[in-house]
N, C-alpha and C. Protein backbone atom coordinates (compact mmCIF):
# COMPACT_ATOMS: atom_id res chain seq x y z
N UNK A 1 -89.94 84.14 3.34
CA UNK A 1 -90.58 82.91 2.93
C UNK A 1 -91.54 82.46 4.04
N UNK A 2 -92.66 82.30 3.26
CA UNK A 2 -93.43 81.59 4.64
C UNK A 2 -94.14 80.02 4.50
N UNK A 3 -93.77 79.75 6.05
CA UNK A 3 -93.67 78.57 6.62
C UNK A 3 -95.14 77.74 6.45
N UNK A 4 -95.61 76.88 6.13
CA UNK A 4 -96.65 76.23 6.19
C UNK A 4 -96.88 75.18 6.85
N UNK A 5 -97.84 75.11 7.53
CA UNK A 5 -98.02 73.57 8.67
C UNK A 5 -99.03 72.91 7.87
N UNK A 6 -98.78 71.09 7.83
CA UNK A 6 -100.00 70.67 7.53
C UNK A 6 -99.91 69.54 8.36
N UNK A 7 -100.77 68.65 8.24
CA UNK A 7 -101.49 67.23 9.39
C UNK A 7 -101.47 66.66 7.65
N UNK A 8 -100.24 65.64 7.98
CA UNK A 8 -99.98 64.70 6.99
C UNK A 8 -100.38 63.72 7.59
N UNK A 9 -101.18 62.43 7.44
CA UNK A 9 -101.22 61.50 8.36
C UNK A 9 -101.40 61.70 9.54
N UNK A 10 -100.63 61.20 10.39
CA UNK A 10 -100.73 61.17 11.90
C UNK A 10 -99.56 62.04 12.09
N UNK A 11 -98.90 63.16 11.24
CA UNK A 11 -97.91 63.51 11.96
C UNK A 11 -97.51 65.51 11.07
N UNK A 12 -96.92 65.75 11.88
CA UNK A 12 -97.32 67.48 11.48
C UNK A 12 -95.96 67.46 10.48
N UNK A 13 -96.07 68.43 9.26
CA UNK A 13 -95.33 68.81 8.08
C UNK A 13 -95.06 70.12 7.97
N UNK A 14 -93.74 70.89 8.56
CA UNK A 14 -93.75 72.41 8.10
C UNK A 14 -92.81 72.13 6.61
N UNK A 15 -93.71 72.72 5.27
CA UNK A 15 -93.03 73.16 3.88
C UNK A 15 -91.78 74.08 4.22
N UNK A 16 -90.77 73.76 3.97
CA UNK A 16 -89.50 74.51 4.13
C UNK A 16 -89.26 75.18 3.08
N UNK A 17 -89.51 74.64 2.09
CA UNK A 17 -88.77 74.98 0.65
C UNK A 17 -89.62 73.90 -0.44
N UNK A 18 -90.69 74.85 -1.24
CA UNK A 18 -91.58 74.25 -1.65
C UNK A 18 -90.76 73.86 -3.00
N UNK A 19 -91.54 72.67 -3.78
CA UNK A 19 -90.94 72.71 -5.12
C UNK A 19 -91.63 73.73 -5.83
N UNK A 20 -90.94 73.99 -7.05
CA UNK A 20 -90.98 74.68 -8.19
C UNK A 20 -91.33 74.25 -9.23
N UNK A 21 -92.09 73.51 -9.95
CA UNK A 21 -91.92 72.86 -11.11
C UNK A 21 -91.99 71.30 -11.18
N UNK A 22 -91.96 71.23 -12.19
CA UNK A 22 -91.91 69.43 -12.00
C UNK A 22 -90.85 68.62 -11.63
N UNK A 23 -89.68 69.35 -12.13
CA UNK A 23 -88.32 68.99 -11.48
C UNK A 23 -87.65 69.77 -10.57
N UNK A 24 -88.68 70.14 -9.71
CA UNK A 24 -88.29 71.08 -8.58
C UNK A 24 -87.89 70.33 -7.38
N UNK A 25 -86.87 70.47 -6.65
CA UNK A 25 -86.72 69.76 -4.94
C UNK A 25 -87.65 70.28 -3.79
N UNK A 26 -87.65 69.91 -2.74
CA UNK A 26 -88.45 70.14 -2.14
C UNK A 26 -88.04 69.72 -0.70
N UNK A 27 -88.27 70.41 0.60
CA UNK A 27 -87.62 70.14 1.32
C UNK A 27 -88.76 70.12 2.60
N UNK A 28 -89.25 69.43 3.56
CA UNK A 28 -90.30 69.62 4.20
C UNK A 28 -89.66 68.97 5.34
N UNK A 29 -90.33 69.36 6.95
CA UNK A 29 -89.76 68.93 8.06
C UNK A 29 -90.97 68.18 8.98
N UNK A 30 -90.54 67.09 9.13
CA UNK A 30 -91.82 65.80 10.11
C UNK A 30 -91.46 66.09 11.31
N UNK A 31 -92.44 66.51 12.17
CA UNK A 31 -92.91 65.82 13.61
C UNK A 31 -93.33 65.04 13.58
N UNK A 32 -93.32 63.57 14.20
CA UNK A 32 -93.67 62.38 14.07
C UNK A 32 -93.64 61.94 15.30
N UNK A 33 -94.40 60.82 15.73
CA UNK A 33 -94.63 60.72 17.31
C UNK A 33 -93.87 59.21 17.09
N UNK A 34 -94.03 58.61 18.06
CA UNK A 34 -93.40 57.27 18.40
C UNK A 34 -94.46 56.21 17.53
N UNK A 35 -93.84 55.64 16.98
CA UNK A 35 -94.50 54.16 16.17
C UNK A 35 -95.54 54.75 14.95
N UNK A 36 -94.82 56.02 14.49
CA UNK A 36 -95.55 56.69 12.92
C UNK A 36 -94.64 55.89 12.28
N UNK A 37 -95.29 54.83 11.41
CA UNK A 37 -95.10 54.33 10.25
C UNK A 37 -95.68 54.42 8.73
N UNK A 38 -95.42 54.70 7.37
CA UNK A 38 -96.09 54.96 6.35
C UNK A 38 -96.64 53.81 5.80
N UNK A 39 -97.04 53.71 4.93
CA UNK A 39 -97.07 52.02 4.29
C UNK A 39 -96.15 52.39 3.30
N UNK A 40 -95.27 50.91 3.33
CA UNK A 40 -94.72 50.65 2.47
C UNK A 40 -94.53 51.53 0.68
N UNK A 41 -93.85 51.96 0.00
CA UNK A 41 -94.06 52.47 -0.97
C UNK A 41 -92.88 53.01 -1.75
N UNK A 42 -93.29 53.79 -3.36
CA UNK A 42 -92.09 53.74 -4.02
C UNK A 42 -92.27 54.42 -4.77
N UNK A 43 -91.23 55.24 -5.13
CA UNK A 43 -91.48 56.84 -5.69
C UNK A 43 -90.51 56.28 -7.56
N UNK A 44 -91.65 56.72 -8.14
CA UNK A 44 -91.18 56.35 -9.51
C UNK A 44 -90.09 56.85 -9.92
N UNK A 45 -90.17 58.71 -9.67
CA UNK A 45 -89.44 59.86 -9.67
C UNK A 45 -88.56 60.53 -9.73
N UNK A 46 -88.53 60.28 -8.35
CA UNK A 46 -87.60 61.12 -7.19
C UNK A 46 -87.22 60.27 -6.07
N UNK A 47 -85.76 60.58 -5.77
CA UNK A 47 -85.43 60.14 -4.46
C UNK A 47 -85.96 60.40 -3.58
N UNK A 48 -85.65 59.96 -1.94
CA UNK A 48 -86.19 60.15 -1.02
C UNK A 48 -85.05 60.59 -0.32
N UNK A 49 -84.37 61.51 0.56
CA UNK A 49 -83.39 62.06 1.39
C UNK A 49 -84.45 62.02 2.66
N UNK A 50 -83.65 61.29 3.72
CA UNK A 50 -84.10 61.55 5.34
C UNK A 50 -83.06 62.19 6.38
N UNK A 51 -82.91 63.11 6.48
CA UNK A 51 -81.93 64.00 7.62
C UNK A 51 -82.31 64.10 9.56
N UNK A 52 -82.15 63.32 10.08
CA UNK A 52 -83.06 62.99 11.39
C UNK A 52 -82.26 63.90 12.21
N UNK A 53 -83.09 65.05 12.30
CA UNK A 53 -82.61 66.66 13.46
C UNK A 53 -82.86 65.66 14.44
N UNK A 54 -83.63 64.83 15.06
CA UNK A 54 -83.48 64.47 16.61
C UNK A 54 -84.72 63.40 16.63
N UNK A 55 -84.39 62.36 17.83
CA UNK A 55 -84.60 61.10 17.89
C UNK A 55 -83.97 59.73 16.95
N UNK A 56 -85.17 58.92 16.61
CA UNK A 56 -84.58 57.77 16.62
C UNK A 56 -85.53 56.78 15.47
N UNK A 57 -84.91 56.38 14.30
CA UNK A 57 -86.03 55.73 13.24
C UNK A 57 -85.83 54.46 13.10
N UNK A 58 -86.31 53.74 12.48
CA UNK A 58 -85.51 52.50 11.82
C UNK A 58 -86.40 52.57 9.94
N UNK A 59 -84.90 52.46 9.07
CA UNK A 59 -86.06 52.80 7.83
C UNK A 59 -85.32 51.29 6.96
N UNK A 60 -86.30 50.67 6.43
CA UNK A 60 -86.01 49.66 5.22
C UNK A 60 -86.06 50.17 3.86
N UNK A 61 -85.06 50.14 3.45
CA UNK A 61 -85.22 50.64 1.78
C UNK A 61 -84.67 48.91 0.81
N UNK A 62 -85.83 48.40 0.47
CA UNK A 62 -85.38 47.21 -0.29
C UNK A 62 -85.80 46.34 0.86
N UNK A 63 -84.33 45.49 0.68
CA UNK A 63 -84.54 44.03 1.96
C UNK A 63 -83.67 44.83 2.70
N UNK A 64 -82.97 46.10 2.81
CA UNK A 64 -82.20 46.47 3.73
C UNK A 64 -82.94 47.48 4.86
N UNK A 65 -82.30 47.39 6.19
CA UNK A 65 -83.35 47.84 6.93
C UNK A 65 -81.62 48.05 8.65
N UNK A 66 -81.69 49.55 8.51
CA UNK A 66 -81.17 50.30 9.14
C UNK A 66 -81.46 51.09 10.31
N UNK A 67 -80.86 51.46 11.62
CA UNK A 67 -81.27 52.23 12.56
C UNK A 67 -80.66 53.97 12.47
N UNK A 68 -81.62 54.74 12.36
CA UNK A 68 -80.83 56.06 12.21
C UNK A 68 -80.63 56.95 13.56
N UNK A 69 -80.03 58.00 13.95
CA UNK A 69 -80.52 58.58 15.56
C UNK A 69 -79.61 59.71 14.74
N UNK A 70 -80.18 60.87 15.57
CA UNK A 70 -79.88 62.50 15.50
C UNK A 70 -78.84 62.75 14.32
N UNK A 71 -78.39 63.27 13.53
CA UNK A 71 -77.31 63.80 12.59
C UNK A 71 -77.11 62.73 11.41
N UNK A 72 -77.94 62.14 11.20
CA UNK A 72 -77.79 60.35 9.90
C UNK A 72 -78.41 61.14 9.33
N UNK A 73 -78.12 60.82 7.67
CA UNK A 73 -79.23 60.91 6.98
C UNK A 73 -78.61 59.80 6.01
N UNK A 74 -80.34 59.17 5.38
CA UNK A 74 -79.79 57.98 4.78
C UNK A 74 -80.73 58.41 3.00
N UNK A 75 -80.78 57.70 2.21
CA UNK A 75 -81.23 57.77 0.70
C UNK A 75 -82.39 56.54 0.73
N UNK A 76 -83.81 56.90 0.36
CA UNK A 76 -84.30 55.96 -0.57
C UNK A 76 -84.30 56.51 -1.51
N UNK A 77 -83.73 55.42 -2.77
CA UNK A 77 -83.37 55.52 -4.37
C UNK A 77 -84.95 55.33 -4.69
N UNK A 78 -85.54 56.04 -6.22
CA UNK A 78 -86.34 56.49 -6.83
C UNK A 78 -86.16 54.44 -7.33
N UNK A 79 -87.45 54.22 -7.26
CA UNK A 79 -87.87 52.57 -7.69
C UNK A 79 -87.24 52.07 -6.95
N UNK A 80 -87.43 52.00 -5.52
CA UNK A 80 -87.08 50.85 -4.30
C UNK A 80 -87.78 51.14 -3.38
N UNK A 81 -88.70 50.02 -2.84
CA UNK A 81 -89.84 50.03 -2.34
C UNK A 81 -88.98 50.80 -0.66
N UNK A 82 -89.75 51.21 -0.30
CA UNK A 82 -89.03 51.62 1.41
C UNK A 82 -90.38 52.07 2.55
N UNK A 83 -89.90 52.07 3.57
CA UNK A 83 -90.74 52.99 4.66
C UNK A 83 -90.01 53.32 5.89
N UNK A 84 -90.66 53.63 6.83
CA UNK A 84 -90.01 53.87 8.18
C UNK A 84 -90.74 54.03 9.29
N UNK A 85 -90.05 53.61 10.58
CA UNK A 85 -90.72 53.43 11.85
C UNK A 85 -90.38 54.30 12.62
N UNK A 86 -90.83 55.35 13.84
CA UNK A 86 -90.21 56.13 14.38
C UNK A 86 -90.31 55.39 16.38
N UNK A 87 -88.67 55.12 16.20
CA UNK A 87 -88.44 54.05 17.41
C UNK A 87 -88.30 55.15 18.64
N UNK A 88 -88.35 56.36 18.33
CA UNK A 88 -88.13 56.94 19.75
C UNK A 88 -89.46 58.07 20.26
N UNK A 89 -89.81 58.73 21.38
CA UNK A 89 -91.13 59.20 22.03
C UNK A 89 -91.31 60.33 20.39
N UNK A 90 -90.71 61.11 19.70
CA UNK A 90 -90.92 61.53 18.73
C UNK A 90 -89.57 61.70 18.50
N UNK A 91 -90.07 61.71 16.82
CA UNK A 91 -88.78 62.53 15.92
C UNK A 91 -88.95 63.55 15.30
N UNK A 92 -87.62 64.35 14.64
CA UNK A 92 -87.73 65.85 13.64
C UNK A 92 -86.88 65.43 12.27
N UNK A 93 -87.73 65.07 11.18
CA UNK A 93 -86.95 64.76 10.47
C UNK A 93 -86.97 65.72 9.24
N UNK A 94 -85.79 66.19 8.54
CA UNK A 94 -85.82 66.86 6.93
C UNK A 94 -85.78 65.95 5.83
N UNK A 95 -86.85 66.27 5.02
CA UNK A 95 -87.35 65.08 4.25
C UNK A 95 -86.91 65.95 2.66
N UNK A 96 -85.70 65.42 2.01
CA UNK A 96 -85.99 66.27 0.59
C UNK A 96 -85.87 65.06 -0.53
N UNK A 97 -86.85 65.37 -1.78
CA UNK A 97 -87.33 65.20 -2.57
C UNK A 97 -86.95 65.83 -3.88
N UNK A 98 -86.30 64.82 -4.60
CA UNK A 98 -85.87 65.14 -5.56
C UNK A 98 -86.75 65.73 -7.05
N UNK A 99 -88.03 65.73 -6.90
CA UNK A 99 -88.95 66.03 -7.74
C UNK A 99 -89.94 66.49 -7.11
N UNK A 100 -91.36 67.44 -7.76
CA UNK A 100 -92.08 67.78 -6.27
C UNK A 100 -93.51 66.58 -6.37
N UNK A 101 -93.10 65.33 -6.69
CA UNK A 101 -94.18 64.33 -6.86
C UNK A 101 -94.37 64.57 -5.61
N UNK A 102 -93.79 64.02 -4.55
CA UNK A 102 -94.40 64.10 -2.95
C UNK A 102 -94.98 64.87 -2.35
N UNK A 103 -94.59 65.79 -2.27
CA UNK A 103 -94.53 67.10 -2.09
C UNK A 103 -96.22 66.96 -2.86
N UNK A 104 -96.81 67.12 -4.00
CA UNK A 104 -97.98 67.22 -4.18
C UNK A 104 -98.54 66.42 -3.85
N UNK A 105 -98.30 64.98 -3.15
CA UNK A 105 -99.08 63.84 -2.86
C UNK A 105 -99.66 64.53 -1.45
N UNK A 106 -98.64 64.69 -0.84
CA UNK A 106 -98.51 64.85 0.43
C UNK A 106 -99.66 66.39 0.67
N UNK A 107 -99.36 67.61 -0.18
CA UNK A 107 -100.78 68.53 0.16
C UNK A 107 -102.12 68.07 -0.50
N UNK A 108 -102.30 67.16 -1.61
CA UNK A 108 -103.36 66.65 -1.94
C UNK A 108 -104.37 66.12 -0.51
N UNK A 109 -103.60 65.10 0.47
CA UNK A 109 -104.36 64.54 1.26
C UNK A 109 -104.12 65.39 2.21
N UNK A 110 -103.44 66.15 2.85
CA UNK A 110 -103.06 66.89 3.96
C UNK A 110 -104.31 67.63 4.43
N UNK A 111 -103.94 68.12 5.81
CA UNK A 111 -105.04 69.08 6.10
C UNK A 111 -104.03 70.22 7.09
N UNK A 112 -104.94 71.82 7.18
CA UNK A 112 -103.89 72.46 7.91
C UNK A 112 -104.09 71.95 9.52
N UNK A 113 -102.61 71.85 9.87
CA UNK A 113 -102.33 71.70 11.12
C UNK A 113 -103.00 72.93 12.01
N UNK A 114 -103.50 71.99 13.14
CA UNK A 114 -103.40 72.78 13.85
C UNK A 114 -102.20 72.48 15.11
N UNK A 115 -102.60 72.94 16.55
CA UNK A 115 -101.34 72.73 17.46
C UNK A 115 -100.84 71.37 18.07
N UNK A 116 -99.28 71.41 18.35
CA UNK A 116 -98.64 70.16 18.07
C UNK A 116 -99.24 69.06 17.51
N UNK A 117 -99.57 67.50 17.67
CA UNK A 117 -99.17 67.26 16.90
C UNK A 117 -100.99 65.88 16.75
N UNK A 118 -101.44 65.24 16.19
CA UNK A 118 -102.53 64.51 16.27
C UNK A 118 -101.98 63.19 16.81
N UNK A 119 -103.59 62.61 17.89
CA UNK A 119 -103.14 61.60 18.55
C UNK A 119 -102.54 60.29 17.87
N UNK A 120 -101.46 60.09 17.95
CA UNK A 120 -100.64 58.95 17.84
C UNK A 120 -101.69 57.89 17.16
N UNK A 121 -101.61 57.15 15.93
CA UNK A 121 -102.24 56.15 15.57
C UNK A 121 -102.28 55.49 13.94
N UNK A 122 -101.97 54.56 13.95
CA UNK A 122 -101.98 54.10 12.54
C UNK A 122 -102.57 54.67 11.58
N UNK A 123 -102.55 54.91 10.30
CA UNK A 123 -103.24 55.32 9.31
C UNK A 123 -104.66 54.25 8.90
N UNK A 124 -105.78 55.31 9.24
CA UNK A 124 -107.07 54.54 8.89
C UNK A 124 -106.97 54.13 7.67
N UNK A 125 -108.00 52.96 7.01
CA UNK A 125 -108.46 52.86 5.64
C UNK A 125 -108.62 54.13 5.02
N UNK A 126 -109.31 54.67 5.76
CA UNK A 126 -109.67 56.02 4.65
C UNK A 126 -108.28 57.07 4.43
N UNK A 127 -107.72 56.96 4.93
CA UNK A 127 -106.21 57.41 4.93
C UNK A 127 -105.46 56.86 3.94
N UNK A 128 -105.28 55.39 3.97
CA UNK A 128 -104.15 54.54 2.93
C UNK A 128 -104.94 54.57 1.44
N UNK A 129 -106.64 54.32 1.73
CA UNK A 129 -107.25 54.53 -0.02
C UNK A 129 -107.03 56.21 0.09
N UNK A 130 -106.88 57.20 0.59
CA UNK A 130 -106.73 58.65 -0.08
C UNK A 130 -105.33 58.69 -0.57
N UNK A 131 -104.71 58.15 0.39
CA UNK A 131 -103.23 57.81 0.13
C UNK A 131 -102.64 57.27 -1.44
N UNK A 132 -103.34 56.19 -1.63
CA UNK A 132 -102.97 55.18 -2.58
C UNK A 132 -103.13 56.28 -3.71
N UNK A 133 -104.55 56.47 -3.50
CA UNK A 133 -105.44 57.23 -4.95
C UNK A 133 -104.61 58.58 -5.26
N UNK A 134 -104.33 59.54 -4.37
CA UNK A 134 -103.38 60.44 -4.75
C UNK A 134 -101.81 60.30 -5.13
N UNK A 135 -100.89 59.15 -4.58
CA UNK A 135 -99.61 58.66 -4.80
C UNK A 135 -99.70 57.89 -5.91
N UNK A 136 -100.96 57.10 -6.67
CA UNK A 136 -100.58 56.81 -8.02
C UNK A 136 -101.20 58.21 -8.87
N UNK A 137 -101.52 59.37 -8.83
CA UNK A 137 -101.43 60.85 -9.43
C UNK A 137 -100.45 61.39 -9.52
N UNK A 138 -99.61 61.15 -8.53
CA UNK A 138 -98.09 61.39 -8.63
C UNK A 138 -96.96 61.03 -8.60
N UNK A 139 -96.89 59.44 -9.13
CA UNK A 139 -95.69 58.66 -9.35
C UNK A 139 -95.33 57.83 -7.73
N UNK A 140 -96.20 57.80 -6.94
CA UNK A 140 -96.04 57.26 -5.92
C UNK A 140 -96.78 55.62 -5.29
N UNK A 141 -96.61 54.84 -5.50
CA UNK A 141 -96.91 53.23 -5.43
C UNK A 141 -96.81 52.72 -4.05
N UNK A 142 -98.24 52.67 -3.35
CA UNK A 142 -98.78 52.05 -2.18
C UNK A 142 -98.27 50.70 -2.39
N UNK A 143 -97.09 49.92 -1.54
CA UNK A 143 -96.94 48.66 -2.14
C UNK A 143 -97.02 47.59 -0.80
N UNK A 144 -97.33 48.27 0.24
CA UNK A 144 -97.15 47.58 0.85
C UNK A 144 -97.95 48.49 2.66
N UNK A 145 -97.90 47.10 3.32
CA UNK A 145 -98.18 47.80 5.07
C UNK A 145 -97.31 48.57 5.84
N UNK A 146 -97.13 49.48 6.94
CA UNK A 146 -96.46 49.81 7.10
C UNK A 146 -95.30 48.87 8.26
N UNK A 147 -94.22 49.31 8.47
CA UNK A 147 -93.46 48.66 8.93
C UNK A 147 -94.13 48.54 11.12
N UNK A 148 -93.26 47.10 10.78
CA UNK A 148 -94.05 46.53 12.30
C UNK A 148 -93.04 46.80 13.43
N UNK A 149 -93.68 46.75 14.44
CA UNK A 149 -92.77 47.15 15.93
C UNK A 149 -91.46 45.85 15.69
């Protein structure tokens, strides 16, 4: 099987286990630097599974809003708004997806990675409108900013 890198945002994506189909899972792994946050958002779909191989997050799913570190993994439920902050110098997280909506949102805007990882920084405008415009193509709802320090 081979491995694919992409530059999701501000933060690098190796495809682990691509989906299959429309009701395919999908399993992809984040490098994420310190203070990568998404905007706010909500998967019509599919769940969200977060498995944190190493460092340190804080993720809100709803009004609830949790600290995760190395070996947690927590659930955002399919129609509950959520995001997440990455509280430590970087994290490695396994991200699976219960449908491959994300999973196509996510190579729609992507670009291939190149080495480690792009400089640390909020998602531009032109980022959150590519964002928005491809996540309502695939059941995915920009609802909000991303989460604050």
């Amino acid at each position: 099987m081979t491995q694919e890198d992409l530059w999701f945002l501000n933060s690098r994506v190796s495809v682990r286990c691509a989906a299959h189909g429309a009701e395919g899972a999908s399993v992809t792994e984040h490098l994420l630097p310190r203070g990568y946050a998404p905007p706010l958002h909500v998967h019509a779909r599919e769940d969200e599974i977060f498995h944190l191989l190493e460092g340190e997050m804080r993720l809100r799913v709803g009004e609830t809003e949790v600290t995760a570190r190395a070996g947690e993994t927590l659930l955002a439920p399919r129609g509950v708004p959520h995001s997440f902050r990455v509280e430590s110098e970087r994290a490695r997280v396994l991200v699976i997806t219960t449908a491959g909506d994300f999973e196509a949102m996510m190579r729609e805007v992507a670009r291939p990675a190149g080495a480690g990882l792009p400089d640390p920084a909020p998602p531009t405008t032109a980022m959150v409108e590519a964002l928005t415009a491809a996540g309502a193509r695939h059941h995915i709802a920009i609802v909000g900013p991303p989460m604050g320090a």
